[in-house]
Protein backbone atom coordinates (compact mmCIF):
# COMPACT_ATOMS: atom_id res chain seq x y z
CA UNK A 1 -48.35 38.03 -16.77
CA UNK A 2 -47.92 37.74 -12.92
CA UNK A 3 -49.25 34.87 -11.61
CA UNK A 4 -50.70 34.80 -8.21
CA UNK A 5 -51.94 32.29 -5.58
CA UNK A 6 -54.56 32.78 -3.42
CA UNK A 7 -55.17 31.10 0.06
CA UNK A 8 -57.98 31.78 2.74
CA UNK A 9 -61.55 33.31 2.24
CA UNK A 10 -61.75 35.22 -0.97
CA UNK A 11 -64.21 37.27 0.73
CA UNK A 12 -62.44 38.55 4.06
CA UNK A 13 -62.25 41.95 5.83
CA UNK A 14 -58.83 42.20 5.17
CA UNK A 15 -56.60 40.89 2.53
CA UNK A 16 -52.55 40.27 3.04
CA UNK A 17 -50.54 40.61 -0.34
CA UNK A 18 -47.16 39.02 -0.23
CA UNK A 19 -44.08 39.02 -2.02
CA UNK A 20 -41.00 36.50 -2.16
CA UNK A 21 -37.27 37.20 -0.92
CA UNK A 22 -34.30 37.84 -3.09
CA UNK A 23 -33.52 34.10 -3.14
CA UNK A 24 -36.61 32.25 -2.89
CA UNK A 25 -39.70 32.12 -4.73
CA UNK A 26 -43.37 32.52 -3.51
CA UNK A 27 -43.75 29.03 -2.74
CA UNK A 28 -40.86 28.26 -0.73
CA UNK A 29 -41.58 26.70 2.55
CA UNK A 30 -41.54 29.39 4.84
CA UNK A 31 -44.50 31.60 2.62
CA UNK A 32 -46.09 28.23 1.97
CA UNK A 33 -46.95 27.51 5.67
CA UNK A 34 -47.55 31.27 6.71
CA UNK A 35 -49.97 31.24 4.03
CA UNK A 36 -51.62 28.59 5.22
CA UNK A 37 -51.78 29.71 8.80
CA UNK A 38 -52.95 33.38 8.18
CA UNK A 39 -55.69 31.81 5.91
CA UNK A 40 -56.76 29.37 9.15
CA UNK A 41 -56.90 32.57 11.07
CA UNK A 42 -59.16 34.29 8.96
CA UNK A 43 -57.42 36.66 6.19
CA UNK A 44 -56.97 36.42 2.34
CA UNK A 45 -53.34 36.11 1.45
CA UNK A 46 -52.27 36.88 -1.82
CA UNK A 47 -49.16 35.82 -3.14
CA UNK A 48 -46.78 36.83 -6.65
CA UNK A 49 -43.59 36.47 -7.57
CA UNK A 50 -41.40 39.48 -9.64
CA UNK A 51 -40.27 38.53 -13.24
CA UNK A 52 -36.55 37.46 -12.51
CA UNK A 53 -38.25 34.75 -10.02
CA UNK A 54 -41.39 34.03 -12.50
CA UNK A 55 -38.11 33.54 -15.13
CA UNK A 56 -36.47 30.69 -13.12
CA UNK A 57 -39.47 28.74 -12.28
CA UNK A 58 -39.59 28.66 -16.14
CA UNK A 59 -36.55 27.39 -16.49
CA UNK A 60 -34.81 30.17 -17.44
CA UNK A 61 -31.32 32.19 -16.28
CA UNK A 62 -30.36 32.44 -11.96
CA UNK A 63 -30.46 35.56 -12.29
CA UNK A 64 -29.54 37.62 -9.45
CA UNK A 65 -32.52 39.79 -7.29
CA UNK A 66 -32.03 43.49 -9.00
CA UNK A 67 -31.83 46.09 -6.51
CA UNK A 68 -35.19 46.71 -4.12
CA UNK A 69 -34.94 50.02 -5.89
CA UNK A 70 -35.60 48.74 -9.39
CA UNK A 71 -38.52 46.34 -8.31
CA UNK A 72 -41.03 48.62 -6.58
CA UNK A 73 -42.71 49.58 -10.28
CA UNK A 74 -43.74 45.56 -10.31
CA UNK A 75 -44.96 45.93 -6.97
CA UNK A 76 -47.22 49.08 -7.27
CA UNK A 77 -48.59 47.30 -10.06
CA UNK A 78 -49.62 44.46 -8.59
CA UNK A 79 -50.80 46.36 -5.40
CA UNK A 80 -53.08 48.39 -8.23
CA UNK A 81 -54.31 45.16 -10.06
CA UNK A 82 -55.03 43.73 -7.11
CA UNK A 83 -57.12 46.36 -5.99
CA UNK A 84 -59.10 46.77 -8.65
CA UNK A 85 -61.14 42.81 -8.12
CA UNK A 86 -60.93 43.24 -4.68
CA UNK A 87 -64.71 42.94 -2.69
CA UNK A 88 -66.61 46.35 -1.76
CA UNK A 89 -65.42 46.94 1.61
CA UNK A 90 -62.16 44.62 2.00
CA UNK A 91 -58.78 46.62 3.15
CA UNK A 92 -55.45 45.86 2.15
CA UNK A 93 -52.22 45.01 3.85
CA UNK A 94 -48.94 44.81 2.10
CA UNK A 95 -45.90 43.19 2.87
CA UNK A 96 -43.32 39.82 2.13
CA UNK A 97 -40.65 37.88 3.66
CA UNK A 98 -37.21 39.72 3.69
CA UNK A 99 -36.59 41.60 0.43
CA UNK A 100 -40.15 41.52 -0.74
CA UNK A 101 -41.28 43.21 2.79
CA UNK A 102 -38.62 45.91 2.60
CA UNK A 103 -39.77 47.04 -0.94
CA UNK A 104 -43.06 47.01 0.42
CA UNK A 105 -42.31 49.45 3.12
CA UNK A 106 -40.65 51.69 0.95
CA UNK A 107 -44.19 52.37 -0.91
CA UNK A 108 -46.15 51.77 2.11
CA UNK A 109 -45.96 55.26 4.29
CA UNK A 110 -46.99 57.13 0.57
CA UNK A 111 -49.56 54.17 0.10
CA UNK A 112 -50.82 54.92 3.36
CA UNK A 113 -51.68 58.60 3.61
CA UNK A 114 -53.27 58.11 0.50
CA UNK A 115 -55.39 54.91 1.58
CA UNK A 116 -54.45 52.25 -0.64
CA UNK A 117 -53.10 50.48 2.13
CA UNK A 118 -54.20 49.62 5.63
CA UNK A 119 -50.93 48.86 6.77
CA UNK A 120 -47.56 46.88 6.50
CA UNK A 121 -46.15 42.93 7.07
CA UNK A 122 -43.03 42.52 7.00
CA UNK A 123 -41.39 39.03 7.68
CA UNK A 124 -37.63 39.01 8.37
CA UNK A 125 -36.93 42.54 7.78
CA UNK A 126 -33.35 42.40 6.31
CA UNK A 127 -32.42 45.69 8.39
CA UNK A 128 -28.54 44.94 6.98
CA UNK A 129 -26.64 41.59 5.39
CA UNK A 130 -25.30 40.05 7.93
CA UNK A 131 -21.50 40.44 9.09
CA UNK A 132 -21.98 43.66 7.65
CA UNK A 133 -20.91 47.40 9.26
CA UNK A 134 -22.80 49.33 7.23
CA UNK A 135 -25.43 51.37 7.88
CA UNK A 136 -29.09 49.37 8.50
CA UNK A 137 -31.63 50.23 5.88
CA UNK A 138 -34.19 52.40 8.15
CA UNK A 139 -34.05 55.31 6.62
CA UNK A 140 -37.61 55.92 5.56
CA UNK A 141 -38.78 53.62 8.92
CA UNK A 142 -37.80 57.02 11.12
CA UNK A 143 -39.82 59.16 12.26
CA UNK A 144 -42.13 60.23 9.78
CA UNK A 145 -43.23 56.84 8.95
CA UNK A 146 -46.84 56.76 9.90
CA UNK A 147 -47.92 53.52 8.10
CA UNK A 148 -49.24 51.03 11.08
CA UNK A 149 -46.28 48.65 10.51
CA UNK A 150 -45.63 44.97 11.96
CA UNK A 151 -42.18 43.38 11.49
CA UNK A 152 -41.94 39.72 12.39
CA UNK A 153 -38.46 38.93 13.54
CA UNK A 154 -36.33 36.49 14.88
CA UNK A 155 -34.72 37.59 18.03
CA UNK A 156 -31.44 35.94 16.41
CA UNK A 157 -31.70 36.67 12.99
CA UNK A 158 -28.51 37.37 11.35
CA UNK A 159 -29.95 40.24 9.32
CA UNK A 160 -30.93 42.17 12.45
CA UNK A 161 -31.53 40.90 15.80
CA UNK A 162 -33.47 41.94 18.99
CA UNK A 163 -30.40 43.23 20.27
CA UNK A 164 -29.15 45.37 16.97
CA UNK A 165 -32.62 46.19 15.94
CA UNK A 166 -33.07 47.79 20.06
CA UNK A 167 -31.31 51.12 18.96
CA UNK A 168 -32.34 52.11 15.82
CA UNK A 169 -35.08 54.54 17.08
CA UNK A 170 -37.61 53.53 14.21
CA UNK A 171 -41.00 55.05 14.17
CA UNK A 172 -43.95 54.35 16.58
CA UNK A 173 -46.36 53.57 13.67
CA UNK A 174 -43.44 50.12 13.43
CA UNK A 175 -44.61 47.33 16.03
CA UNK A 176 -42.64 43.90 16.58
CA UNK A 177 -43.55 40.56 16.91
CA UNK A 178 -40.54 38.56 18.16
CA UNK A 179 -39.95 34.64 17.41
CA UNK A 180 -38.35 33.08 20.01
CA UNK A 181 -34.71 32.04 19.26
CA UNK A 182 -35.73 32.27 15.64
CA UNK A 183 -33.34 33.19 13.07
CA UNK A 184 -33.86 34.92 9.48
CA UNK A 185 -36.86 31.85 8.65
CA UNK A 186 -37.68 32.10 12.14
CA UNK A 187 -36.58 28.79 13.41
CA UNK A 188 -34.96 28.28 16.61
CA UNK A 189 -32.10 26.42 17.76
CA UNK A 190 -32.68 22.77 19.34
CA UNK A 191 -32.21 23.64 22.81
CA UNK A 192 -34.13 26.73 22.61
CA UNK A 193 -37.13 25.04 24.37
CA UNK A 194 -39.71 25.70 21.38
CA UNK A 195 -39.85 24.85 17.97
CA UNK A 196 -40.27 26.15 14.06
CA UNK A 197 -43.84 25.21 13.70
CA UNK A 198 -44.53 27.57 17.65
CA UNK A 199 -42.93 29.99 16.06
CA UNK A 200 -44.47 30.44 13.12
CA UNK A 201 -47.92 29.96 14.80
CA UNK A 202 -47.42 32.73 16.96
CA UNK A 203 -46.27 34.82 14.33
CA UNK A 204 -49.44 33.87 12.57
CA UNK A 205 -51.59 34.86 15.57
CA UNK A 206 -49.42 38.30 15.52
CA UNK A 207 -49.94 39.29 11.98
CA UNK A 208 -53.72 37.94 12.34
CA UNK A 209 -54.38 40.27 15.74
CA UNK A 210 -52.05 43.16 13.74
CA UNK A 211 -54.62 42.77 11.00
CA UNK A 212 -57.78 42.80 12.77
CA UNK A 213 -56.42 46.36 14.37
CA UNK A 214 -55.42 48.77 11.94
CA UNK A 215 -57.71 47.48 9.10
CA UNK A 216 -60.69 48.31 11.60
CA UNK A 217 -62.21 44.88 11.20
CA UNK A 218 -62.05 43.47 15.19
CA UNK A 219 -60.78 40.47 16.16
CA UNK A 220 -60.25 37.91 13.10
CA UNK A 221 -61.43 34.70 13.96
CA UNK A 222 -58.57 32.49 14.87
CA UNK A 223 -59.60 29.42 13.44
CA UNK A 224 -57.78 25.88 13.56
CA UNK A 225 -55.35 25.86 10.78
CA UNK A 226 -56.72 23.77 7.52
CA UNK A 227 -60.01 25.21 7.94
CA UNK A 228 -59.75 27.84 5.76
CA UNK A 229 -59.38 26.90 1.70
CA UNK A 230 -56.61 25.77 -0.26
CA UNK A 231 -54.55 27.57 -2.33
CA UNK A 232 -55.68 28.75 -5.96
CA UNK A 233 -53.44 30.35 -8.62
CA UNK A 234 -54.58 32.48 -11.01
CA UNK A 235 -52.61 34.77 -13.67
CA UNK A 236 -53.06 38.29 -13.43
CA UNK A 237 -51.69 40.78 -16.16
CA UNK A 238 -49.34 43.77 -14.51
């Protein structure tokens, strides 16, 4: 059973399904406040967490995060579950914060041409752990991506920043929204002259505008954040 939780209007044009990083689980504070400011700005955000995650929130082994690799059958599954209680007409974005938005863009150009998907989110793509030389994982992010792609990034974040991220000649279909000073959760330093909560607005009003574009459903209404319902969990078998 994969559980899920649900924030914004169950009913929206488009709907943003989200999965956790390697080390934190879907309701850490960073996906807990995005949630909450994509659903103010109009969209349905799903969230779920993969098994080894689901295990430790029942108490159960740290387990490391297996490879991306080994975790996109979970993810299709979802994406197909998902889909199938979805409302007549809503389109479907696919994504998560670091490792959960890199597996998502390794299903998301096939996903794509064949319409499951409207597009991808990515927040904090981890192009490469940091301090290391190896190469950056962009291999299927060249040039015959054609998946309308938006990766939210901090211009300082250790796993790829504006200035590493400037020559790796990815594909047109991938857009960027940078934070300001942000690092891999987006915050910024002290002195930066903004703060975490600017940040992650504006990243909000990115992924909201990103949404409203390639799904084909206008402008979302950017609404004051809290307006839009709480979050609901639900189980859903995968």
């Amino acid at each position: 059973m994969t559980d899920l939780i649900d924030n914004g209007p169950s009913a929206a044009p488009v709907r943003l399904l989200l999965a956790h990083g390697a080390g934190a689980p879907m309701t850490s504070p960073f996906l807990e406040r995005m949630a909450e400011l994509l659903a103010g700005r109009g969209l349905a955000v799903t969230r779920f967490e993969f098994d080894y995650m689901a295990g430790r929130r029942m108490g159960g082994a740290r387990r490391p995060a297996p490879k991306a690799e080994a975790l996109i059958p979970a993810y299709r599954a979802v994406i197909d579950s998902v889909r199938q209680t979805m409302p007549r007409g809503q389109r479907l974005l696919i994504g998560g914060k670091s490792m959960g938005g890199r597996i998502a863009s390794m299903i998301a150009g096939e996903l794509g041409t064949a319409g499951c998907v409207a597009g991808l989110v990515c927040l904090g793509y981890p192009f490469r752990p940091p301090r290391s030389s190896g190469a950056p994982r962009i291999a299927h992010l060249g040039q015959g991506f054609s998946c309308p792609a938006l990766i939210v990034q901090g211009e300082r974040d250790p796993f790829g920043g504006r200035a590493d991220v400037a020559g790796y000649g990815l594909s047109s279909a991938v857009r960027f929204h940078w934070a300001t000073d942000g690092d891999h959760d987006l915050k910024p330093r002290a002195a930066s002259g903004t703060t975490h909560e600017r940040n992650l607005a504006a990243a909000a009003d990115a992924v909201a505008a990103f949404a409203g574009t390639v799904a084909g459903a206008g402008t979302l209404a950017l609404k004051p954040s809290g307006a839009a319902p709480g979050p609901r969990a639900r189980g859903r078998r995968t």
